[in-house]
Protein backbone atom coordinates (compact mmCIF):
# COMPACT_ATOMS: atom_id res chain seq x y z
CA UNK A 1 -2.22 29.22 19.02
CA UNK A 2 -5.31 28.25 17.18
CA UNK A 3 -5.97 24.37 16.54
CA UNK A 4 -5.21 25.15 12.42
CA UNK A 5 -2.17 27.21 13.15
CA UNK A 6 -1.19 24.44 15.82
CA UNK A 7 -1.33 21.46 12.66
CA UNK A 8 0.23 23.55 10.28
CA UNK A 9 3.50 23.92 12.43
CA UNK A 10 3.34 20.23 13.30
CA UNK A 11 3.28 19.60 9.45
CA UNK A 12 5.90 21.72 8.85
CA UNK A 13 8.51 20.08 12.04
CA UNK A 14 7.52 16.35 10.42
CA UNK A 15 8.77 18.19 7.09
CA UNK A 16 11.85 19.34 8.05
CA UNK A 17 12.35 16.05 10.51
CA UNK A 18 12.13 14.07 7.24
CA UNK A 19 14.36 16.05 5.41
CA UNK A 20 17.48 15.73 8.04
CA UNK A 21 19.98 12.97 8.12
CA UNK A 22 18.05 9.84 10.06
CA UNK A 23 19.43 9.62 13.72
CA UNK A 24 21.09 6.34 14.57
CA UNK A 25 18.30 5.59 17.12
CA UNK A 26 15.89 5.55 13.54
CA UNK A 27 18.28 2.71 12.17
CA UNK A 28 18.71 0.85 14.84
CA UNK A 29 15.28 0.66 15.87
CA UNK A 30 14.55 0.17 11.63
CA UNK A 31 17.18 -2.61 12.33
CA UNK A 32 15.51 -4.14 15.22
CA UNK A 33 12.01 -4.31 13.93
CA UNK A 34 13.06 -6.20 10.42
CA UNK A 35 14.70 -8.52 12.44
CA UNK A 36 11.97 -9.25 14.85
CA UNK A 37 9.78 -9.87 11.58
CA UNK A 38 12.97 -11.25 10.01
CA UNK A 39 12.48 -13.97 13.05
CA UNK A 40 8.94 -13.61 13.68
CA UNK A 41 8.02 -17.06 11.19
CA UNK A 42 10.43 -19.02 13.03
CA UNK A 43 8.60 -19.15 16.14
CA UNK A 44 4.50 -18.19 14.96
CA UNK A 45 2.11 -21.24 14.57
CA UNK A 46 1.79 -21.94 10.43
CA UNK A 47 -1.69 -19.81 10.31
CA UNK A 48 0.06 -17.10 12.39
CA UNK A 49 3.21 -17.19 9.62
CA UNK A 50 1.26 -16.78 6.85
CA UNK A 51 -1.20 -14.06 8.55
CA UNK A 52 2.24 -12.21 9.11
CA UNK A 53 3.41 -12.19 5.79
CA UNK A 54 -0.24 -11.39 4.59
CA UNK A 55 0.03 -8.23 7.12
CA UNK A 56 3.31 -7.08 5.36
CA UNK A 57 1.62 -7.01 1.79
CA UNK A 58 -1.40 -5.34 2.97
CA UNK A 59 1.58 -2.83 4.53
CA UNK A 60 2.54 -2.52 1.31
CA UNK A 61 -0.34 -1.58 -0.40
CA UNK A 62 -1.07 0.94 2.24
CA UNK A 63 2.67 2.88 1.91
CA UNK A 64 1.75 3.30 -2.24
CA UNK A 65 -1.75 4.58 -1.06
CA UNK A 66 0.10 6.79 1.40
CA UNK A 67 1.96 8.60 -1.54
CA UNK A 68 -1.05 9.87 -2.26
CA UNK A 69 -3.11 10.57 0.68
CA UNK A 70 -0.31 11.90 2.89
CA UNK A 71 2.28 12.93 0.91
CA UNK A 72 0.28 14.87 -1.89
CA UNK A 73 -3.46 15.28 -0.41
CA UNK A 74 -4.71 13.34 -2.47
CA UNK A 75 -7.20 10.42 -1.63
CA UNK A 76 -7.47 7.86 -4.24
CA UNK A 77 -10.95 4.99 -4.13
CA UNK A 78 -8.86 3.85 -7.11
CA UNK A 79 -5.68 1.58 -5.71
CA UNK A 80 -7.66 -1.79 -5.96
CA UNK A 81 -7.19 -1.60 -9.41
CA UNK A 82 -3.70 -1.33 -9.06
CA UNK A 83 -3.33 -4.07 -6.97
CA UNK A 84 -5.74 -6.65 -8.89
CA UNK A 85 -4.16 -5.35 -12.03
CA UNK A 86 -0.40 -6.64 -10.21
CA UNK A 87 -2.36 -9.77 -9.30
CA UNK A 88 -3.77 -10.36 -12.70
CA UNK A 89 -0.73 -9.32 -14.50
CA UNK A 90 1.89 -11.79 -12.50
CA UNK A 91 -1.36 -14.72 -12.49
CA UNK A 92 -1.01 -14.05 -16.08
CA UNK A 93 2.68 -14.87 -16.59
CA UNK A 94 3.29 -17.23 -14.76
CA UNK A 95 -0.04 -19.46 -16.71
CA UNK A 96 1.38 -18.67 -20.40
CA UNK A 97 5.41 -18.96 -19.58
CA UNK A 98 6.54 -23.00 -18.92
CA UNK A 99 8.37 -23.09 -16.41
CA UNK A 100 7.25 -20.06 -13.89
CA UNK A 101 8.99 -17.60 -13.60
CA UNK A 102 8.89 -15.38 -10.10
CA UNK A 103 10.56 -12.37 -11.85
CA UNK A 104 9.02 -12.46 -14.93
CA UNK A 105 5.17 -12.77 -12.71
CA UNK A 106 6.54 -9.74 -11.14
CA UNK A 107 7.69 -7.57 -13.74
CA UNK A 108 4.43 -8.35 -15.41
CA UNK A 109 2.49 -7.91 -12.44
CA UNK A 110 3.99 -4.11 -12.37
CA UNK A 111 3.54 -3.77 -15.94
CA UNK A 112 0.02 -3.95 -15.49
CA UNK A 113 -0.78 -1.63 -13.21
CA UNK A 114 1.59 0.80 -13.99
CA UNK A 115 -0.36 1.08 -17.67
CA UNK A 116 -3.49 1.30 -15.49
CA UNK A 117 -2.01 4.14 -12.80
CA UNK A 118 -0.99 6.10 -16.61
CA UNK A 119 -4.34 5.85 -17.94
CA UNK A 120 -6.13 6.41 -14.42
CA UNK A 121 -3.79 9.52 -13.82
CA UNK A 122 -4.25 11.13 -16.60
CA UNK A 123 -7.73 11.65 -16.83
CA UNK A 124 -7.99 11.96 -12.52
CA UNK A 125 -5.22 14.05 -11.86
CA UNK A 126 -7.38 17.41 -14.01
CA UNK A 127 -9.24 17.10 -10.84
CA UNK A 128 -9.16 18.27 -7.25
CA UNK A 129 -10.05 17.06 -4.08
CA UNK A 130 -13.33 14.76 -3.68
CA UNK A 131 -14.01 15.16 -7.44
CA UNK A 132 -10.54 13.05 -7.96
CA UNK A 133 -11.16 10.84 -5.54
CA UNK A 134 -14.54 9.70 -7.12
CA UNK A 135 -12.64 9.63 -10.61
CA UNK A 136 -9.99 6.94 -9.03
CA UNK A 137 -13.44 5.31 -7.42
CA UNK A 138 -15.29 4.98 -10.38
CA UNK A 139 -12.07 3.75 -12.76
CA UNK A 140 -11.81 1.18 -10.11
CA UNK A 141 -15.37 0.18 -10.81
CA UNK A 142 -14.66 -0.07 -14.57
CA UNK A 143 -11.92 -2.35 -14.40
CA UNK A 144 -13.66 -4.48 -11.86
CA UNK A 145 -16.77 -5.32 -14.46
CA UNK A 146 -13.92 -5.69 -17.38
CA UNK A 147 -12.01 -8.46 -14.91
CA UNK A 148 -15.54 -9.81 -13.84
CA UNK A 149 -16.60 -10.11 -17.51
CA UNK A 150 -14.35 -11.17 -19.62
CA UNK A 151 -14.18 -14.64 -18.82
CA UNK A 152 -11.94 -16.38 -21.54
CA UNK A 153 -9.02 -14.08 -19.78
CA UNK A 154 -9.40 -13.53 -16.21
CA UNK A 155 -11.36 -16.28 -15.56
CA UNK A 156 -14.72 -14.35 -14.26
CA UNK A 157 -15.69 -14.55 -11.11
CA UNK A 158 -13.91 -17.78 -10.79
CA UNK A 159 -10.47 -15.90 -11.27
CA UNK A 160 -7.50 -17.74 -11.66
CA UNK A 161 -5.06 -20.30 -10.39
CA UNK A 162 -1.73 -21.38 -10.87
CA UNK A 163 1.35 -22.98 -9.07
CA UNK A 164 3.93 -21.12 -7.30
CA UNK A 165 6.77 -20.32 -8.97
CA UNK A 166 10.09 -21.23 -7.37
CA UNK A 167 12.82 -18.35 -6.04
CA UNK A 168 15.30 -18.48 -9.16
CA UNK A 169 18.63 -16.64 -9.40
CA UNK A 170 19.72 -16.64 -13.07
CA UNK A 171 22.39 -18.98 -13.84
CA UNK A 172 22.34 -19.85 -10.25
CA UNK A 173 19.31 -22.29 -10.12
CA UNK A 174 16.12 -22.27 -8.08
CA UNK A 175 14.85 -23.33 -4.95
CA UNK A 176 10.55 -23.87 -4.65
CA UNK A 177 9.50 -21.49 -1.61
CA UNK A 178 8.84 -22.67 1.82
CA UNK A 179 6.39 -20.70 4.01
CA UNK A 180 9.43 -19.35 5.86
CA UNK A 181 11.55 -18.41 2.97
CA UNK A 182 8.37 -16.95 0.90
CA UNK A 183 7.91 -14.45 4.20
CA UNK A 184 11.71 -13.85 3.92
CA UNK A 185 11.30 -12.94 0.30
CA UNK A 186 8.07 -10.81 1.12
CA UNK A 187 9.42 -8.90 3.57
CA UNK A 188 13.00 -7.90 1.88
CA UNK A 189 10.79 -6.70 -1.23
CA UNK A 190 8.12 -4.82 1.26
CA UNK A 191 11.64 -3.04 3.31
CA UNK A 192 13.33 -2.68 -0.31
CA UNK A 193 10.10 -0.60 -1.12
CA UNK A 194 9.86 1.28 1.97
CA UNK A 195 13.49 2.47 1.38
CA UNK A 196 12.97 3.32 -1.97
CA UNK A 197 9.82 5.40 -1.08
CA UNK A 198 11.30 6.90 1.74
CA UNK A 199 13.99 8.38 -0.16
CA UNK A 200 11.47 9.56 -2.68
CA UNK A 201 9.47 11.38 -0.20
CA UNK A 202 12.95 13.00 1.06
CA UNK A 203 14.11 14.08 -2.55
CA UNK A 204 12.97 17.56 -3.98
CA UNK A 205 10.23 15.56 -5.81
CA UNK A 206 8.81 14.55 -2.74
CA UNK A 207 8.92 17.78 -1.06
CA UNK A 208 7.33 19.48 -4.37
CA UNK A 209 4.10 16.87 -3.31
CA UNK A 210 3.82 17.99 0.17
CA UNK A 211 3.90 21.71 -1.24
CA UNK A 212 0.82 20.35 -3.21
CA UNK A 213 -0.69 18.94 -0.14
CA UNK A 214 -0.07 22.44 2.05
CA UNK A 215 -1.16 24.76 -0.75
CA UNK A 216 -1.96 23.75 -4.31
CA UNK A 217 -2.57 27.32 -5.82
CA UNK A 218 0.59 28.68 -4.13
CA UNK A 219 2.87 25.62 -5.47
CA UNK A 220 1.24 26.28 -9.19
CA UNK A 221 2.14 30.41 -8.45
CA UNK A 222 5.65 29.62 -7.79
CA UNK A 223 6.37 27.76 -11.19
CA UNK A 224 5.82 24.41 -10.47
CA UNK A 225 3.45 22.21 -12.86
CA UNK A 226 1.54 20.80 -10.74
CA UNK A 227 -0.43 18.11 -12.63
CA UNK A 228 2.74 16.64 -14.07
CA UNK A 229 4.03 16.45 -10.07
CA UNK A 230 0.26 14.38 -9.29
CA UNK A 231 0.30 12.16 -12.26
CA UNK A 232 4.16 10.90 -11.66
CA UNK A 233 2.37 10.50 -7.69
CA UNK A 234 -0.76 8.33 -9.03
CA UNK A 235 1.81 6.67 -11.33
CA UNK A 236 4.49 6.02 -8.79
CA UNK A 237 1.63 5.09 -6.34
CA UNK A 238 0.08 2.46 -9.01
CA UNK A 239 3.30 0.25 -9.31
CA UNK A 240 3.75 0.00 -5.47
CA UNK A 241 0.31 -1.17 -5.47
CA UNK A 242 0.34 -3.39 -8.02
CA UNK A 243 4.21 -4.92 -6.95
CA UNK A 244 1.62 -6.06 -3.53
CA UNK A 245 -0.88 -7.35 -6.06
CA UNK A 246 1.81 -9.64 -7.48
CA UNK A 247 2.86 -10.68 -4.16
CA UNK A 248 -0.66 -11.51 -2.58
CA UNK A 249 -1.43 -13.39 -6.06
CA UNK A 250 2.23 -15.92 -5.41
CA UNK A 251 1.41 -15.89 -1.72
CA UNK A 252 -2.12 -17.19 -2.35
CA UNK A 253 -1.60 -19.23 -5.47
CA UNK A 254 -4.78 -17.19 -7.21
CA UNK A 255 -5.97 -14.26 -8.50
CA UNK A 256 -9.73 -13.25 -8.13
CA UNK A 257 -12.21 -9.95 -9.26
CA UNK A 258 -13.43 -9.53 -5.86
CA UNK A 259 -9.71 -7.78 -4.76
CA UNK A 260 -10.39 -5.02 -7.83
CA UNK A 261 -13.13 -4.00 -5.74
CA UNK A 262 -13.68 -0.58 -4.39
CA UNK A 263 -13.98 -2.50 -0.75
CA UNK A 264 -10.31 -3.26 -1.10
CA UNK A 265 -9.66 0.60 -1.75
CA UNK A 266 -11.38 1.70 1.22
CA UNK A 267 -9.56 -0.50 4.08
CA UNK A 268 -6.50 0.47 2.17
CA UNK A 269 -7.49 4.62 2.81
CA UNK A 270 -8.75 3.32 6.80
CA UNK A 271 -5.04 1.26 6.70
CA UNK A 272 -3.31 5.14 6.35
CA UNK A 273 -6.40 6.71 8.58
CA UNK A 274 -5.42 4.01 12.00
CA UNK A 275 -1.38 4.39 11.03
CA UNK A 276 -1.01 7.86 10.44
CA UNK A 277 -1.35 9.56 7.09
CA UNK A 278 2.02 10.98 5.91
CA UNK A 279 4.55 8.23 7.81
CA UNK A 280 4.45 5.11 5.24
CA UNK A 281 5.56 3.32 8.88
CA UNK A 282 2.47 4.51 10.12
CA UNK A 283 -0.27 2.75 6.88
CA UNK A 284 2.07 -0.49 8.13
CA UNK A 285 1.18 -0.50 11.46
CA UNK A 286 -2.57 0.89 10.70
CA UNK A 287 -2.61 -2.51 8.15
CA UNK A 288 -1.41 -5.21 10.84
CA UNK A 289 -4.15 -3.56 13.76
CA UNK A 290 -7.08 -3.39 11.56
CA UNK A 291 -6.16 -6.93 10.23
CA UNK A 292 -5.06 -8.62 14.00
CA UNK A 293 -8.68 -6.71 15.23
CA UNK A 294 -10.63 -7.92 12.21
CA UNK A 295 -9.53 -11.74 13.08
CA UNK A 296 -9.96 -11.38 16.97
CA UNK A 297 -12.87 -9.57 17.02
CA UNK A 298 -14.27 -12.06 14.14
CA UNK A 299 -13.56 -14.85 16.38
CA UNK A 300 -15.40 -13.85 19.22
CA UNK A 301 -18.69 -11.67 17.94
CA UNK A 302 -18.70 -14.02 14.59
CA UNK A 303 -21.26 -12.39 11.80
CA UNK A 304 -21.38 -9.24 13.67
CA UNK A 305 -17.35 -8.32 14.18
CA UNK A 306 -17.76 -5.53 11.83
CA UNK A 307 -20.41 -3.95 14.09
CA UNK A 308 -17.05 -3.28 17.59
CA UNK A 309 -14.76 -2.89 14.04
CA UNK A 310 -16.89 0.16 13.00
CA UNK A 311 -17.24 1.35 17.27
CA UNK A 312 -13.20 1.36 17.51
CA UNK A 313 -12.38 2.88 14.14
CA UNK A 314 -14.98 5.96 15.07
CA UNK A 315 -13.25 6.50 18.68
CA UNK A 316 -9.80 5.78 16.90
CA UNK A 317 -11.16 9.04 14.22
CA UNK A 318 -12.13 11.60 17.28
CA UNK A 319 -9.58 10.67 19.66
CA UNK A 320 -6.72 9.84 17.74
CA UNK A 321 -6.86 11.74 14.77
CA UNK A 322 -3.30 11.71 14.12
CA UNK A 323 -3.44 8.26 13.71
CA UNK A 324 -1.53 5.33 15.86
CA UNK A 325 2.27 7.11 15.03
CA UNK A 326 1.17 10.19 15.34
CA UNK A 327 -0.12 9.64 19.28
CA UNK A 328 2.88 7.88 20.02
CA UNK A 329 5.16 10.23 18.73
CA UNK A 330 3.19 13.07 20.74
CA UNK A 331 3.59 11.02 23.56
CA UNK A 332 7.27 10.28 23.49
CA UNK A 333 7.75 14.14 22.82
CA UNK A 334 6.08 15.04 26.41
């Protein structure tokens, strides 16, 4: 069987895989895995915790990219502006409302970037492969020189900072975060997420998107309108961004123009590259080993760890082109 016929079946097995009930091996290793991170800032050093809950935002931003990239075909330079648009959008609230207000930084912090992901959609989404991917690249661009001019609102290049709101329950009271309960709080929204994309990517919708990704022409043929099924994807994709905007900007107190950079957009496309494009576990795990190898390697070779980064990222591309899921799930299947 030749190498393209060889890819397409694999595609077409993970299809079907994902469309069966989930085994009760998947939920009790799901089950296993929260609770290790569920337990994981009870016994990590306090730079360690926070790194950890850093590493499950960054996850999250990689699953909304993976939406797009894996699920549809589509690879979007454009996500930072979701996510600084979520960080903007909950630093915003939670500066003009007295007291803060996590919810209301959050529901803001969507807002935001889902206005963005309707705007950026519907001019992208008219076009195809690397033409729409230098669309979402240059709309990134724009919004970074807005947020990096326009001082008397974002702050410039000095950004902004507030306090952290506390976790309220309404008519219940609130509590002000500690660095364990914050991680708690980040990690039920990141799983609440991945449930509610999984099941997304399992509906008909979601199938419709990897009919796009297979063959575009052939899903249009059949009936289906297929830039209304890319701009609900760049849409969908934008809120999950921006919801880990919001996060990183209550984590870190701040909000700054350097994370609507297009940098941010790349590691977020290498994040799905290292995981395994078409998983959203797999953008996870490709987030927490580019970040854990970042800070070792940065550690050890200094000014120059992005010189082994760029070595192991280029053997990870010709030898494990399926990504870090995808070789252990060819492995386990020997």
């Amino acid at each position: 069987m030749p190498p393209s016929a060889g890819a397409a079946t694999d595609r077409v097995l993970e299809t079907r895989a994902r469309g069966g009930r989930p085994s009760t091996a998947y939920w009790t290793g799901f089950a296993l895995v929260v609770g290790a991170l569920a337990a994981a800032p009870l016994a990590l050093p306090e730079f360690w915790q926070r790194f950890a809950t850093e590493i499950l935002i960054w996850g999250l931003l990689a699953m909304s990219s993976d939406l797009l990239i894996g699920y549809t075909g589509m690879v979007s330079f454009g996500h930072s502006a979701f996510f600084g648009l979520g960080m903007y959008g909950a630093a915003t609230a939670l500066l003009a409302v007295r007291p803060p207000n996590l919810w209301l930084a959050l529901l803001t912090g969507l807002a935001a970037a889902a206005v963005v992901a309707v705007f950026v959609a519907f001019f992208s989404t008219r076009l195809r492969d690397i033409y729409f991917s230098i669309a979402t690249f240059v709309f990134s661009q724009i919004f970074y020189v807005i947020i990096f001019t326009w001082t008397d609102v974002t702050g410039g290049e000095n950004g902004l900072t507030f306090r952290q709101p506390p976790f309220s329950i309404p008519g219940l009271g609130s509590l002000a975060f500690t660095r364990t309960g914050l991680h708690w709080f980040v990690l039920a929204m990141v799983v609440a997420s991945y449930l509610l994309l999984r099941r997304i990517t399992q509906s008909p919708f979601g199938m419709v998107l990897q009919s796009i990704r297979e063959n575009e022409p052939r899903t249009r043929a059949i009936g289906y309108h297929v830039e209304r099924y890319k701009i609900v994807a760049v849409m969908l994709s934008g809120v999950f961004a921006g919801l880990a905007g919001a996060l990183y900007a209550i984590q870190n107190k701040f909000a700054a123009p350097d994370f609507v950079l297009f940098l941010i957009s790349g590691e977020t496309v290498i994040f799905n590259v290292m995981g395994g494009m078409g998983t959203l576990v797999g953008p996870v795990a490709g987030a927490a080993f580019f970040l854990l190898m970042k800070e070792v390697l940065s550690r050890i070779f200094y000014e120059y760890y992005l010189i082994p980064v760029g070595i192991i990222f280029t053997m990870m591309v010709i030898f494990l082109p399926q990504g870090l899921l995808g070789f252990l799930r060819r492995r386990l299947n020997q």
